[in-house]
PDB file of N, CA and C in Angstrom:
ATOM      1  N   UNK A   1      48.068 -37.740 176.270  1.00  0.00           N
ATOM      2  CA  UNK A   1      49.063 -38.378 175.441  1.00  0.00           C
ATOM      3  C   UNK A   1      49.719 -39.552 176.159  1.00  0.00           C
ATOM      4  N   UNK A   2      49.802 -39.333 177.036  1.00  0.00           N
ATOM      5  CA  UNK A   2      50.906 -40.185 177.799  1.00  0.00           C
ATOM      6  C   UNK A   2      49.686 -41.795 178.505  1.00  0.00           C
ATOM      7  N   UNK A   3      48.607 -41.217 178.235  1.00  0.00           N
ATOM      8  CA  UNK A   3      47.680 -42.214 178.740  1.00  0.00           C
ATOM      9  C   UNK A   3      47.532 -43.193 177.421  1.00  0.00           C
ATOM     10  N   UNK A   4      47.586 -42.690 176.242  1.00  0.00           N
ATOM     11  CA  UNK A   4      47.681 -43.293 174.710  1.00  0.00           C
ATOM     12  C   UNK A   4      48.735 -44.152 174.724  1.00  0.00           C
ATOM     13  N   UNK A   5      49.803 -43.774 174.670  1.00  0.00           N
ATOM     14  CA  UNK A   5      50.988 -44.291 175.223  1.00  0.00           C
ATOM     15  C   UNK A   5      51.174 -45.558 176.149  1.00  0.00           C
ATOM     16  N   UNK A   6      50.477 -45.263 177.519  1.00  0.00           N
ATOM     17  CA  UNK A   6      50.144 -46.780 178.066  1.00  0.00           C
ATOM     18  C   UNK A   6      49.112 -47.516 177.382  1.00  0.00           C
ATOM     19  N   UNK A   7      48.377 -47.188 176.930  1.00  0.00           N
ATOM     20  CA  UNK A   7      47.318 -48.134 176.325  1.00  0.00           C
ATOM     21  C   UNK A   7      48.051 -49.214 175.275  1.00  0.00           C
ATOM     22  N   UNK A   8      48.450 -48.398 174.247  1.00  0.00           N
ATOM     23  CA  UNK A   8      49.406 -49.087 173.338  1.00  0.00           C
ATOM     24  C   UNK A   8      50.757 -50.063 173.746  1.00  0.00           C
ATOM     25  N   UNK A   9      51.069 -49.451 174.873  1.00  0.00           N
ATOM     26  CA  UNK A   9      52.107 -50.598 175.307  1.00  0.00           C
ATOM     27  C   UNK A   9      51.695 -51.624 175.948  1.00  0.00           C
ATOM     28  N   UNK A  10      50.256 -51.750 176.787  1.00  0.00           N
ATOM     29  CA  UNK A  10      49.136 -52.234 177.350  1.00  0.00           C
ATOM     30  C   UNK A  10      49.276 -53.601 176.326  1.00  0.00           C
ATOM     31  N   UNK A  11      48.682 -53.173 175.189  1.00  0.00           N
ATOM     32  CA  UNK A  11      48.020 -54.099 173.985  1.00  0.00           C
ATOM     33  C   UNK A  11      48.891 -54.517 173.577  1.00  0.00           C
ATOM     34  N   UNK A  12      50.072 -53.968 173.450  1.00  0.00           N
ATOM     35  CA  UNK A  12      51.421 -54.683 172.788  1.00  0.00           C
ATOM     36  C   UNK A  12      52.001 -55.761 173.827  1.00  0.00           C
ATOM     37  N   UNK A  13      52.045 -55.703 175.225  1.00  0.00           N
ATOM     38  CA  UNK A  13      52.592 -56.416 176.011  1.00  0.00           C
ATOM     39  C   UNK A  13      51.479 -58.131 176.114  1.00  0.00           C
ATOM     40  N   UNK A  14      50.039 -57.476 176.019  1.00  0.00           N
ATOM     41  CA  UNK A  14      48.891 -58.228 176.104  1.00  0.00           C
ATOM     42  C   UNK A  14      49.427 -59.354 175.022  1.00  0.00           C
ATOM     43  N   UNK A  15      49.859 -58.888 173.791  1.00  0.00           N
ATOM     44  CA  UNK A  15      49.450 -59.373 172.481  1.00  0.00           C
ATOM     45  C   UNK A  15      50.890 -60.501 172.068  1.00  0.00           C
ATOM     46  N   UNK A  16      51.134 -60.089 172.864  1.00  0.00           N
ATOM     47  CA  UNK A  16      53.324 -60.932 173.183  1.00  0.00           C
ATOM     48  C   UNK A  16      52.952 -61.973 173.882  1.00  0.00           C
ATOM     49  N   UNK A  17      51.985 -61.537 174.671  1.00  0.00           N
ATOM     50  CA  UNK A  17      51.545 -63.079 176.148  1.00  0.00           C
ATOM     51  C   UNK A  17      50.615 -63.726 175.827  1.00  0.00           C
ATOM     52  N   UNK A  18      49.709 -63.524 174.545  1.00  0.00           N
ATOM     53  CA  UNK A  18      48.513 -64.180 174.345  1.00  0.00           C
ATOM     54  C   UNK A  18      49.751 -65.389 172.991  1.00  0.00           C
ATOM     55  N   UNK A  19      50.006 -64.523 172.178  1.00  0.00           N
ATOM     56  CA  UNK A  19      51.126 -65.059 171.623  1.00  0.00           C
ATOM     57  C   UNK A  19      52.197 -65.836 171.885  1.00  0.00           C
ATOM     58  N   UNK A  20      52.791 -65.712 173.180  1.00  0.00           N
ATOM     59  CA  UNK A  20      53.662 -67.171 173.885  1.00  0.00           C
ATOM     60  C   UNK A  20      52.196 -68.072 174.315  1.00  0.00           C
ATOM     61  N   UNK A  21      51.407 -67.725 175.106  1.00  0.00           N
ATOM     62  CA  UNK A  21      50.909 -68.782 175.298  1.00  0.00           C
ATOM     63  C   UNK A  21      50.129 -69.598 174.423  1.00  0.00           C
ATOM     64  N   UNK A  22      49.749 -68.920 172.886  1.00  0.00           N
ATOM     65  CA  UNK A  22      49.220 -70.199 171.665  1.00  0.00           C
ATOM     66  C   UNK A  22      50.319 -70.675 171.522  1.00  0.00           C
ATOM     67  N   UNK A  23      52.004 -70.303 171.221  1.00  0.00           N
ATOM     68  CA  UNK A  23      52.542 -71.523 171.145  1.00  0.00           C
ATOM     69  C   UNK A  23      53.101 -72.249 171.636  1.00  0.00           C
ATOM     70  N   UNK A  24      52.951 -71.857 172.999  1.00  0.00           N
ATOM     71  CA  UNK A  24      53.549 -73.259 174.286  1.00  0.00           C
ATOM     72  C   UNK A  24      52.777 -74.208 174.427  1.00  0.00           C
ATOM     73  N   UNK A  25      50.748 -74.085 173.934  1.00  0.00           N
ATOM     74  CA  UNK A  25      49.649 -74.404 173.757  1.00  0.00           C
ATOM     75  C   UNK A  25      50.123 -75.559 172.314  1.00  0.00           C
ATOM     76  N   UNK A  26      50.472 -75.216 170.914  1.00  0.00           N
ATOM     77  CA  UNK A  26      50.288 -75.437 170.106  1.00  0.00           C
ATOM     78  C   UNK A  26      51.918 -76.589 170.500  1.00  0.00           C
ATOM     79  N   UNK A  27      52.690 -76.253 171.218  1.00  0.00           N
ATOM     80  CA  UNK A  27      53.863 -77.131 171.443  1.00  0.00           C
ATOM     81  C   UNK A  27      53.496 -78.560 172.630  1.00  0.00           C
ATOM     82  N   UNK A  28      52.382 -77.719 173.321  1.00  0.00           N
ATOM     83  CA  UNK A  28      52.170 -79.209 174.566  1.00  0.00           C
ATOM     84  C   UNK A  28      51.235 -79.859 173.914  1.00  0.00           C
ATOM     85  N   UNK A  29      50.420 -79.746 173.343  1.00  0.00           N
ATOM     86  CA  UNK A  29      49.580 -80.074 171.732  1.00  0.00           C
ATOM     87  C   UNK A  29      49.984 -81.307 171.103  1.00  0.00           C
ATOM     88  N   UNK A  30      51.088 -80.471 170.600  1.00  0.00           N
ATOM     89  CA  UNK A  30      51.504 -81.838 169.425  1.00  0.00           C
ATOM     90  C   UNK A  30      52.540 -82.584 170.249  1.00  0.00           C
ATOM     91  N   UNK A  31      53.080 -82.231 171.589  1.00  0.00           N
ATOM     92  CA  UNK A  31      53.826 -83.547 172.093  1.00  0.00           C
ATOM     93  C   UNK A  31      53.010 -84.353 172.280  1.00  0.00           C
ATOM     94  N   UNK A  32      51.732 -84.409 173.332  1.00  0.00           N
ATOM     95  CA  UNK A  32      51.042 -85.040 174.022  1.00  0.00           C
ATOM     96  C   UNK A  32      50.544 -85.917 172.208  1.00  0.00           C
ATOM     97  N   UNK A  33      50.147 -85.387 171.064  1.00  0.00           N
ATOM     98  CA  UNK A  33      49.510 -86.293 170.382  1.00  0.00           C
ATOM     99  C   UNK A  33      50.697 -87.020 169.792  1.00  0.00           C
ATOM    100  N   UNK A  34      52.254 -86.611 169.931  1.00  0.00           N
ATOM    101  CA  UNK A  34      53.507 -87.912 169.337  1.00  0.00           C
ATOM    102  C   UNK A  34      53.570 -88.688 170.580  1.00  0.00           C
ATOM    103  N   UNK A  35      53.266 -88.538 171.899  1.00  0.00           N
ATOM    104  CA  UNK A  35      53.100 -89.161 173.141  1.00  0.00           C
ATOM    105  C   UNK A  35      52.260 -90.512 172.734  1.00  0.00           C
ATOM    106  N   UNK A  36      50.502 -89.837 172.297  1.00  0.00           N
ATOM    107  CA  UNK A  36      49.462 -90.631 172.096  1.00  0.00           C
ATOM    108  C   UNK A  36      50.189 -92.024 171.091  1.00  0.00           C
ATOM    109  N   UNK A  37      50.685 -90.996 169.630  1.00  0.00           N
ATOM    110  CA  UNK A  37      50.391 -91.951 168.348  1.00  0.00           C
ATOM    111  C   UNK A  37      51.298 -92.713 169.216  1.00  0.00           C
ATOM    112  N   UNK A  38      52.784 -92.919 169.575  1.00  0.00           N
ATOM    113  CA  UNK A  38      53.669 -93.514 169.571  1.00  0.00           C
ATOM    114  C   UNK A  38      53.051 -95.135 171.074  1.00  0.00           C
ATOM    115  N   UNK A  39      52.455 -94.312 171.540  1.00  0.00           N
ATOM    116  CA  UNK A  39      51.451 -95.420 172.912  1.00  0.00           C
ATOM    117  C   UNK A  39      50.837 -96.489 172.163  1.00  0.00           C
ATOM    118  N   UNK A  40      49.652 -95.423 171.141  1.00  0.00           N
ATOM    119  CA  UNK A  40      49.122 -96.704 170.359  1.00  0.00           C
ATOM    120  C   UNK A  40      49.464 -97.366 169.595  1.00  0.00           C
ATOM    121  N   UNK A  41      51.028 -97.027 168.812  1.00  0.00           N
ATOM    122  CA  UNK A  41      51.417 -98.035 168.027  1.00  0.00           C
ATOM    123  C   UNK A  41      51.912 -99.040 169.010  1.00  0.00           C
ATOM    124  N   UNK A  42      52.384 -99.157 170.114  1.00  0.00           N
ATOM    125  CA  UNK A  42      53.123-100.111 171.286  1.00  0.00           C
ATOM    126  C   UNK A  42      52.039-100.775 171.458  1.00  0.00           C
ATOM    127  N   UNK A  43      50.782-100.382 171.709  1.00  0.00           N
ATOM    128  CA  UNK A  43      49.504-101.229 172.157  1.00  0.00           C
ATOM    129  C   UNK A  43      49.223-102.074 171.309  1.00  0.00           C
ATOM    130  N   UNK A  44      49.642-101.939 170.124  1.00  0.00           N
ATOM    131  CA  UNK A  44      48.317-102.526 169.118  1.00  0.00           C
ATOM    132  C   UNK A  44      49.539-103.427 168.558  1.00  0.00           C
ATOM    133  N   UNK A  45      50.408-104.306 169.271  1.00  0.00           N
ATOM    134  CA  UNK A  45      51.139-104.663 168.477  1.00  0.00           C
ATOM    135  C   UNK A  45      51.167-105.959 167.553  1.00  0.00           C
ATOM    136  N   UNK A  46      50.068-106.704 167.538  1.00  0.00           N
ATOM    137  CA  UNK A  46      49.659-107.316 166.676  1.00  0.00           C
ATOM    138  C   UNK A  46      49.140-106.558 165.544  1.00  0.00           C
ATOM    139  N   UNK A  47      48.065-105.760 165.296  1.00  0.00           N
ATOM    140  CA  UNK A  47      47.960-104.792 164.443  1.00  0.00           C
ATOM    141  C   UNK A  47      49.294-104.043 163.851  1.00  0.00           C
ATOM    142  N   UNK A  48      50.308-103.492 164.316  1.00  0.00           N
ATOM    143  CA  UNK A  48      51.066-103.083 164.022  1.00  0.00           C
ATOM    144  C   UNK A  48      52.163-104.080 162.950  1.00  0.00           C
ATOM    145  N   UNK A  49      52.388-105.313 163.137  1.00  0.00           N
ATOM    146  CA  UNK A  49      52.542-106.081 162.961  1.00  0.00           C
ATOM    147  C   UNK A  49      52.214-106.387 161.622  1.00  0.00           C
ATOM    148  N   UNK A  50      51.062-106.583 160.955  1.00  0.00           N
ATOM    149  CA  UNK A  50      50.385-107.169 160.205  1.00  0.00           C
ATOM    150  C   UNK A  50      49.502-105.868 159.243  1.00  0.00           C
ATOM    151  N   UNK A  51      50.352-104.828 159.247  1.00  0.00           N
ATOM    152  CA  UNK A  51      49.698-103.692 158.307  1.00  0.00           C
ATOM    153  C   UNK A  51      50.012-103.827 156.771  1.00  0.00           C
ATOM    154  N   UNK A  52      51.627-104.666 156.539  1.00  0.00           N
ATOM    155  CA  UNK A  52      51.918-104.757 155.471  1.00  0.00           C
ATOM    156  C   UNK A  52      51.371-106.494 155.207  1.00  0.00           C
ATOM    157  N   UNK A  53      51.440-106.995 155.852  1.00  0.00           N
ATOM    158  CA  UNK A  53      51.669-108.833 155.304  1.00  0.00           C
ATOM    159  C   UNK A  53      50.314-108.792 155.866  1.00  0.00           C
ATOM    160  N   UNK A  54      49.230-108.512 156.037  1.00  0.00           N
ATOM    161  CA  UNK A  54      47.795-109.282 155.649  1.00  0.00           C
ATOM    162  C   UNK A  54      47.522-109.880 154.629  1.00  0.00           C
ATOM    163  N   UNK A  55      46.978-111.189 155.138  1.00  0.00           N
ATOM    164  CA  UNK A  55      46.334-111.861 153.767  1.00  0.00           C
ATOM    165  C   UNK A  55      45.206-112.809 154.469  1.00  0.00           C
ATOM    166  N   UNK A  56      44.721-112.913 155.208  1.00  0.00           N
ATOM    167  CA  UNK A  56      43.261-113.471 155.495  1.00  0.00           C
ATOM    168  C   UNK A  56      42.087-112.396 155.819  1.00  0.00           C
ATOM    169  N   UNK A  57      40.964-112.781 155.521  1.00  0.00           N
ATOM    170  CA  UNK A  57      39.982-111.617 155.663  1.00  0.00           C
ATOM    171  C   UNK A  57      39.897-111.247 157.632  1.00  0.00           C
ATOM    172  N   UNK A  58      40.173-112.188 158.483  1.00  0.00           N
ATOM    173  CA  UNK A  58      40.440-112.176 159.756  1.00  0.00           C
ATOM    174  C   UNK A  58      41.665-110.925 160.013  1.00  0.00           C
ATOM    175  N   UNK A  59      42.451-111.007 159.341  1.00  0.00           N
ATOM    176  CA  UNK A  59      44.061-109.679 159.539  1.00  0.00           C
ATOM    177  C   UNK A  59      43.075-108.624 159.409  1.00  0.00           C
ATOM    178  N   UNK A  60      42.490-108.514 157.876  1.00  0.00           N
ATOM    179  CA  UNK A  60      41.823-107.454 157.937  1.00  0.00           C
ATOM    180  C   UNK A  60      40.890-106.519 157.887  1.00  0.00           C
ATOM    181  N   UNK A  61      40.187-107.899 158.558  1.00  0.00           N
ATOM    182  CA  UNK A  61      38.892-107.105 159.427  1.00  0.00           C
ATOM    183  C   UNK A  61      39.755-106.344 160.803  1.00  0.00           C
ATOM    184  N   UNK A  62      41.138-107.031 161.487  1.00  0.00           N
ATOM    185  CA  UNK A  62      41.541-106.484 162.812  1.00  0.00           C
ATOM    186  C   UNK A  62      41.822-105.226 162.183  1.00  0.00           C
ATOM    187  N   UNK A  63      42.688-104.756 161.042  1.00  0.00           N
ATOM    188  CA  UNK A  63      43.319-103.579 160.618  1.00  0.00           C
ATOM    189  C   UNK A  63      41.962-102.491 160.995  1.00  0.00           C
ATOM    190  N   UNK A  64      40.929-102.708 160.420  1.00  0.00           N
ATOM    191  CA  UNK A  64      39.399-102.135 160.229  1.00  0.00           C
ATOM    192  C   UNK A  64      38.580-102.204 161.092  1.00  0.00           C
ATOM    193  N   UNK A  65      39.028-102.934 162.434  1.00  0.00           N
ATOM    194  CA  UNK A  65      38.532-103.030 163.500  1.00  0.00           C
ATOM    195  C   UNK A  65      36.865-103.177 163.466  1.00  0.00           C
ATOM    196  N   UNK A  66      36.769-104.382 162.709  1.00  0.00           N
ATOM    197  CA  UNK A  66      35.335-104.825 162.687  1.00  0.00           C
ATOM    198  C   UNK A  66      35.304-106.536 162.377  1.00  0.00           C
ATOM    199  N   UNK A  67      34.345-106.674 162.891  1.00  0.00           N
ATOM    200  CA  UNK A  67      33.945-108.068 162.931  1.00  0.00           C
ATOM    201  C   UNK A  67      32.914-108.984 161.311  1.00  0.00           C
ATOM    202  N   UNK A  68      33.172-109.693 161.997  1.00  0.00           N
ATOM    203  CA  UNK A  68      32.420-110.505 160.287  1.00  0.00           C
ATOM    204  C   UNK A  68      31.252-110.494 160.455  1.00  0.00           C
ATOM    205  N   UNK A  69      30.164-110.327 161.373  1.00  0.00           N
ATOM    206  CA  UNK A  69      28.626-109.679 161.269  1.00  0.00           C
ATOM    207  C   UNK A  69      28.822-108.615 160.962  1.00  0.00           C
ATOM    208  N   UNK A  70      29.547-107.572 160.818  1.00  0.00           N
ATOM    209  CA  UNK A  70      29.308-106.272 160.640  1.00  0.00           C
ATOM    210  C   UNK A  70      28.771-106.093 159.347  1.00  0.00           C
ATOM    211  N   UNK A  71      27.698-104.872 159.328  1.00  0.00           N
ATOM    212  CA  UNK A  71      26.800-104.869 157.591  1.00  0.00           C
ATOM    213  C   UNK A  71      28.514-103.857 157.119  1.00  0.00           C
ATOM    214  N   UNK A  72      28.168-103.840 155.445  1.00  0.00           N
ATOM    215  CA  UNK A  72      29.020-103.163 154.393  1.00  0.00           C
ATOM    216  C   UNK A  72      29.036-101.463 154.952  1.00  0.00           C
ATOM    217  N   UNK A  73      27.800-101.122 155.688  1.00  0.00           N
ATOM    218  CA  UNK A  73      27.662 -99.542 155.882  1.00  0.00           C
ATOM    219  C   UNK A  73      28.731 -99.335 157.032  1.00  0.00           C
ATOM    220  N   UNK A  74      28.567-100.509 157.521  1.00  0.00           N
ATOM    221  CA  UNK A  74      29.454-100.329 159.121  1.00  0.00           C
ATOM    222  C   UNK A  74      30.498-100.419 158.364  1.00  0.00           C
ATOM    223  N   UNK A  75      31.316-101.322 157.731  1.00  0.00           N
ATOM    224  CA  UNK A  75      32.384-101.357 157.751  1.00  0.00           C
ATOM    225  C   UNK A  75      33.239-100.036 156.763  1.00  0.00           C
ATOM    226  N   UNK A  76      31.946 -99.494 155.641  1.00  0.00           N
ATOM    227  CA  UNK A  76      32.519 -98.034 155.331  1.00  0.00           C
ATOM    228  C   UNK A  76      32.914 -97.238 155.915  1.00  0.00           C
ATOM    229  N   UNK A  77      32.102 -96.784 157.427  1.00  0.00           N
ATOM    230  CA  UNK A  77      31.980 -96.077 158.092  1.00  0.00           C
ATOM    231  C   UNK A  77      33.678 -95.880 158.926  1.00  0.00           C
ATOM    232  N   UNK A  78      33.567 -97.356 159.289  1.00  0.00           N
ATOM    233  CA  UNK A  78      35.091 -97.619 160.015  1.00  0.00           C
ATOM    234  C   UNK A  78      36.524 -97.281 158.986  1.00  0.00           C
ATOM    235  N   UNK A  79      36.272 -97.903 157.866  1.00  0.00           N
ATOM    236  CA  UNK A  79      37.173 -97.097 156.501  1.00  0.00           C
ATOM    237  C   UNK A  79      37.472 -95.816 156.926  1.00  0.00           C
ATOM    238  N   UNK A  80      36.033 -95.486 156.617  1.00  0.00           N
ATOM    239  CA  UNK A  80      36.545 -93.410 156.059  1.00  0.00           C
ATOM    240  C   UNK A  80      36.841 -92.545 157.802  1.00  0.00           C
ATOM    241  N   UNK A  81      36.379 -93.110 158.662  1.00  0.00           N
ATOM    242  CA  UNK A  81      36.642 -92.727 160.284  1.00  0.00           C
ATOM    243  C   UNK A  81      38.494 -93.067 160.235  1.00  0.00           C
ATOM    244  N   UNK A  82      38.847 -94.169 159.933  1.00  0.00           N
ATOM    245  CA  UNK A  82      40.610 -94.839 159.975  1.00  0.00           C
ATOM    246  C   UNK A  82      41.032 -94.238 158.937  1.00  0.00           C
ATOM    247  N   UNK A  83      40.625 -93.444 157.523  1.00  0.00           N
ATOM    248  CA  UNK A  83      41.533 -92.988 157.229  1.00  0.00           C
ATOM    249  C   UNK A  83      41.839 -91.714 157.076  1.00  0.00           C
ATOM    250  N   UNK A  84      40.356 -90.890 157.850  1.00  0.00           N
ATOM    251  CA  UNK A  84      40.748 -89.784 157.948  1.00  0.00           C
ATOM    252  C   UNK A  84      41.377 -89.554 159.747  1.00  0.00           C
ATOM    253  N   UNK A  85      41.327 -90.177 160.271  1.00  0.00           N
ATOM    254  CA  UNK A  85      42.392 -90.527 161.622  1.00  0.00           C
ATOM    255  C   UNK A  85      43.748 -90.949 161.412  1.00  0.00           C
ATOM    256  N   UNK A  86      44.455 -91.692 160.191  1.00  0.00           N
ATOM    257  CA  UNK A  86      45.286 -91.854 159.830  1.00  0.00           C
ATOM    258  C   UNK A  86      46.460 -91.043 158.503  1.00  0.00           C
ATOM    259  N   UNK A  87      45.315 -89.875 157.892  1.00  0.00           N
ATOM    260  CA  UNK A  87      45.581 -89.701 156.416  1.00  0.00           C
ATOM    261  C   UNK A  87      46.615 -88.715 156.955  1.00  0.00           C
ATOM    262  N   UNK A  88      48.505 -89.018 156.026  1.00  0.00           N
ATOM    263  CA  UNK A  88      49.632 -88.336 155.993  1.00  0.00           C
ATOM    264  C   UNK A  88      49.256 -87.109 156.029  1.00  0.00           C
ATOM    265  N   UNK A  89      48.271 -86.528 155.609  1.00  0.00           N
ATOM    266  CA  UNK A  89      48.411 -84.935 155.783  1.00  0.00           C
ATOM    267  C   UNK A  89      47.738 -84.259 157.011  1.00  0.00           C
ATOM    268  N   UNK A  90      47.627 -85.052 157.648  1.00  0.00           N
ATOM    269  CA  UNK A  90      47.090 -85.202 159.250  1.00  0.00           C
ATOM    270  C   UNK A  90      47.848 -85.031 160.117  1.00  0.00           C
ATOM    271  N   UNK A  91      49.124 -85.834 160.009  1.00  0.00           N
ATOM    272  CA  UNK A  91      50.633 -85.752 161.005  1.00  0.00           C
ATOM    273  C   UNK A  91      51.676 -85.269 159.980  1.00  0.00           C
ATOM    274  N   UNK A  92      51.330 -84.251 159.096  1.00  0.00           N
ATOM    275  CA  UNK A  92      52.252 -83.681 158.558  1.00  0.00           C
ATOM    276  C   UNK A  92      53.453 -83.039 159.731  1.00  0.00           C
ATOM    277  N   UNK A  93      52.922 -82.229 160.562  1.00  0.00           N
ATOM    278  CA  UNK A  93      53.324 -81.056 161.657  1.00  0.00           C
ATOM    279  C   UNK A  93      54.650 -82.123 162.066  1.00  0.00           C
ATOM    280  N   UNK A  94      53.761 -83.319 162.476  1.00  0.00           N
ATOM    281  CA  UNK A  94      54.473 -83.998 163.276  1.00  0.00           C
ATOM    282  C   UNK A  94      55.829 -84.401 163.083  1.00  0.00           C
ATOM    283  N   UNK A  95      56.429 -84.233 161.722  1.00  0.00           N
ATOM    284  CA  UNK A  95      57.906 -84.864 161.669  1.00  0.00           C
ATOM    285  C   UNK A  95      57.452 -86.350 160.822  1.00  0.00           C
ATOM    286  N   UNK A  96      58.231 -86.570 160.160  1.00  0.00           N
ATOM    287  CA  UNK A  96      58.738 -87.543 158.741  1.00  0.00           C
ATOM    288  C   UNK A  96      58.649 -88.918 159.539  1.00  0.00           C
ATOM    289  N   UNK A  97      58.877 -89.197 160.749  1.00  0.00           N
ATOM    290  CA  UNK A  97      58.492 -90.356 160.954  1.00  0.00           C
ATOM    291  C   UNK A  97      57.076 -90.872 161.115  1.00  0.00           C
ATOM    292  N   UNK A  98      56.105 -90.037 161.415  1.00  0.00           N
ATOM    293  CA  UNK A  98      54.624 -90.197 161.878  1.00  0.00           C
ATOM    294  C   UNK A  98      54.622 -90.061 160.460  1.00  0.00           C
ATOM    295  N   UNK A  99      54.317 -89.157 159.358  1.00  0.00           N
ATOM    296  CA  UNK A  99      54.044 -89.420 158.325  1.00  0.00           C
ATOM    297  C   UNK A  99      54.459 -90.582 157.679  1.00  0.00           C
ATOM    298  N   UNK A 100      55.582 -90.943 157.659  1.00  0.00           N
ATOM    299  CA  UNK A 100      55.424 -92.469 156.878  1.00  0.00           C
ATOM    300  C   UNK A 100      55.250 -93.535 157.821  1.00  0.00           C
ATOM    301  N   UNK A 101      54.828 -93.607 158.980  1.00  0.00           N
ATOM    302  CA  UNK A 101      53.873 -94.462 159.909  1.00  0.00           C
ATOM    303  C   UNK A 101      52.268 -94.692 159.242  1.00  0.00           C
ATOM    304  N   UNK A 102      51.938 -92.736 158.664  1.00  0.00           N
ATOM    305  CA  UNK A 102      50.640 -92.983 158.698  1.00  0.00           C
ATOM    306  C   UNK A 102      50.430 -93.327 156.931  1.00  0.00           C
ATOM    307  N   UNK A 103      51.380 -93.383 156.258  1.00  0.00           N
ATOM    308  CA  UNK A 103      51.098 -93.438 155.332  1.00  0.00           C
ATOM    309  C   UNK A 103      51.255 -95.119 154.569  1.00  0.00           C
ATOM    310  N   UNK A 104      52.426 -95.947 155.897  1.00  0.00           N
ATOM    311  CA  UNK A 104      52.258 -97.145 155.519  1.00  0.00           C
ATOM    312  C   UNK A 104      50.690 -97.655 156.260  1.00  0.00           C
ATOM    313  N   UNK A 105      50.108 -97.228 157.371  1.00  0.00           N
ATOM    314  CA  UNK A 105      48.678 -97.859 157.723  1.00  0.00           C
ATOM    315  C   UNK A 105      47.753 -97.164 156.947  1.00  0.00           C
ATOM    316  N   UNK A 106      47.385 -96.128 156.186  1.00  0.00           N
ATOM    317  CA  UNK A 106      46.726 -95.843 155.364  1.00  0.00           C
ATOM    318  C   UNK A 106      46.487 -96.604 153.832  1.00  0.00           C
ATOM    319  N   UNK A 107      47.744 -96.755 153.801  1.00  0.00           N
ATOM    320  CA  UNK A 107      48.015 -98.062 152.359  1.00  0.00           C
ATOM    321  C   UNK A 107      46.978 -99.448 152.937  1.00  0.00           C
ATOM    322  N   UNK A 108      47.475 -99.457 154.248  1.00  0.00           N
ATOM    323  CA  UNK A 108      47.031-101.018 154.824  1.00  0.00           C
ATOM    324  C   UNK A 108      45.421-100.876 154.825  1.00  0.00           C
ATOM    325  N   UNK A 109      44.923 -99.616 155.531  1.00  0.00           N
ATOM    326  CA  UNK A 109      43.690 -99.608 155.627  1.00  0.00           C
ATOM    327  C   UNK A 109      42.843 -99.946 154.263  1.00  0.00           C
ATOM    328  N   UNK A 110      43.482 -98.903 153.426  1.00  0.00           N
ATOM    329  CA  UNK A 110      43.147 -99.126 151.610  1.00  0.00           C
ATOM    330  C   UNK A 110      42.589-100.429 151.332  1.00  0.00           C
ATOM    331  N   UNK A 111      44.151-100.624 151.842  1.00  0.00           N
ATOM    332  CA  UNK A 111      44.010-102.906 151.160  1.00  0.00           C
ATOM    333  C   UNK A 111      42.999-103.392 151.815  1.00  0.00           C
ATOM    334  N   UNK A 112      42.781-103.625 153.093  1.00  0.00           N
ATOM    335  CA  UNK A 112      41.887-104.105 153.848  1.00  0.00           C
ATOM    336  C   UNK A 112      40.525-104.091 153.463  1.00  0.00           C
ATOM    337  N   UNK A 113      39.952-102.371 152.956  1.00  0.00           N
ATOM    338  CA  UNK A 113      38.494-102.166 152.875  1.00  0.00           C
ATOM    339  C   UNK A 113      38.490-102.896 151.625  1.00  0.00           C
ATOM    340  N   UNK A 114      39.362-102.637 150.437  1.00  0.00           N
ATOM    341  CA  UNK A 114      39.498-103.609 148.910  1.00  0.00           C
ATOM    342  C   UNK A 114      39.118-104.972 149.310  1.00  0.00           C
ATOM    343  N   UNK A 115      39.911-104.940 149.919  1.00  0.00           N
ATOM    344  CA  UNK A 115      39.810-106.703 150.726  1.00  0.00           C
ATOM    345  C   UNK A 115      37.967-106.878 150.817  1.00  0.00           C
ATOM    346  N   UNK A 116      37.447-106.121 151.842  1.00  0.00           N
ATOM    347  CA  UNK A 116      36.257-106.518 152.257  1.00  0.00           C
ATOM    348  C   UNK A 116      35.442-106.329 151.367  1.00  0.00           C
ATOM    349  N   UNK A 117      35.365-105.105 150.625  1.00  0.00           N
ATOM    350  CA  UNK A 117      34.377-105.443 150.139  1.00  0.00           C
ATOM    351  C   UNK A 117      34.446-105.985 149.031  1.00  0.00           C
ATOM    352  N   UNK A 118      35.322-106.557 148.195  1.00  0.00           N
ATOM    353  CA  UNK A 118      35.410-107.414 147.097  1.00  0.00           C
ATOM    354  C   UNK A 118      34.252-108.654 147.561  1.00  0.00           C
ATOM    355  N   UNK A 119      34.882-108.851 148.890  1.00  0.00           N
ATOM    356  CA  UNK A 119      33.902-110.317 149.670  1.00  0.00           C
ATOM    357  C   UNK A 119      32.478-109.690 149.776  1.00  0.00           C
TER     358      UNK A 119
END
């Protein structure tokens, strides 16, 4: 009996420590990626810049990060890669400011691919 007894407190103590450590895991997680987003918006600050007021096909090819040889497949590719890297329900976790970060460059990305491939 008493060996039942440790076992169960065994698994219960196990199951408390596996449990702090997913969410100290799931907490150094999402700092390090508000660390990341907030780096690359500082980097890119021409891009950053020019998510709402593009209007030459040059702005936004930069938004889409492709060049004017690029074929139509490439530049889909870069679309649906930026907006599922960008799409609001992505940095939901993250707090109301990353979401409407990602939801004004998701608009931008939108415009941009409209943009291209109209041309």
């Amino acid at each position: 009996m008493t060996r039942f007894v440790t076992l169960i407190i065994f698994i219960i103590v196990g199951y408390l420590i596996y449990r702090h450590i997913i969410r100290m895991l799931k907490h150094h997680v999402t700092r390090m990626y508000k660390q990341e987003m907030y780096q690359r918006s500082e980097r890119s600050g021409y891009q950053r810049q020019n998510w709402e007021n593009a209007h030459t096909a040059e702005e936004y090819r930069q938004i889409l990060g492709v060049t004017d040889k690029d074929s139509p497949a490439t530049i889909r590719k870069k679309y649906t890669e930026l907006l599922a890297k960008y799409h609001p329900d992505k940095v939901q976790h993250l707090g109301i400011e990353f979401q409407e970060m990602a939801e004004r460059k998701t608009k931008a990305i939108i415009q941009a691919y409209e943009f291209l491939r109209k041309r």
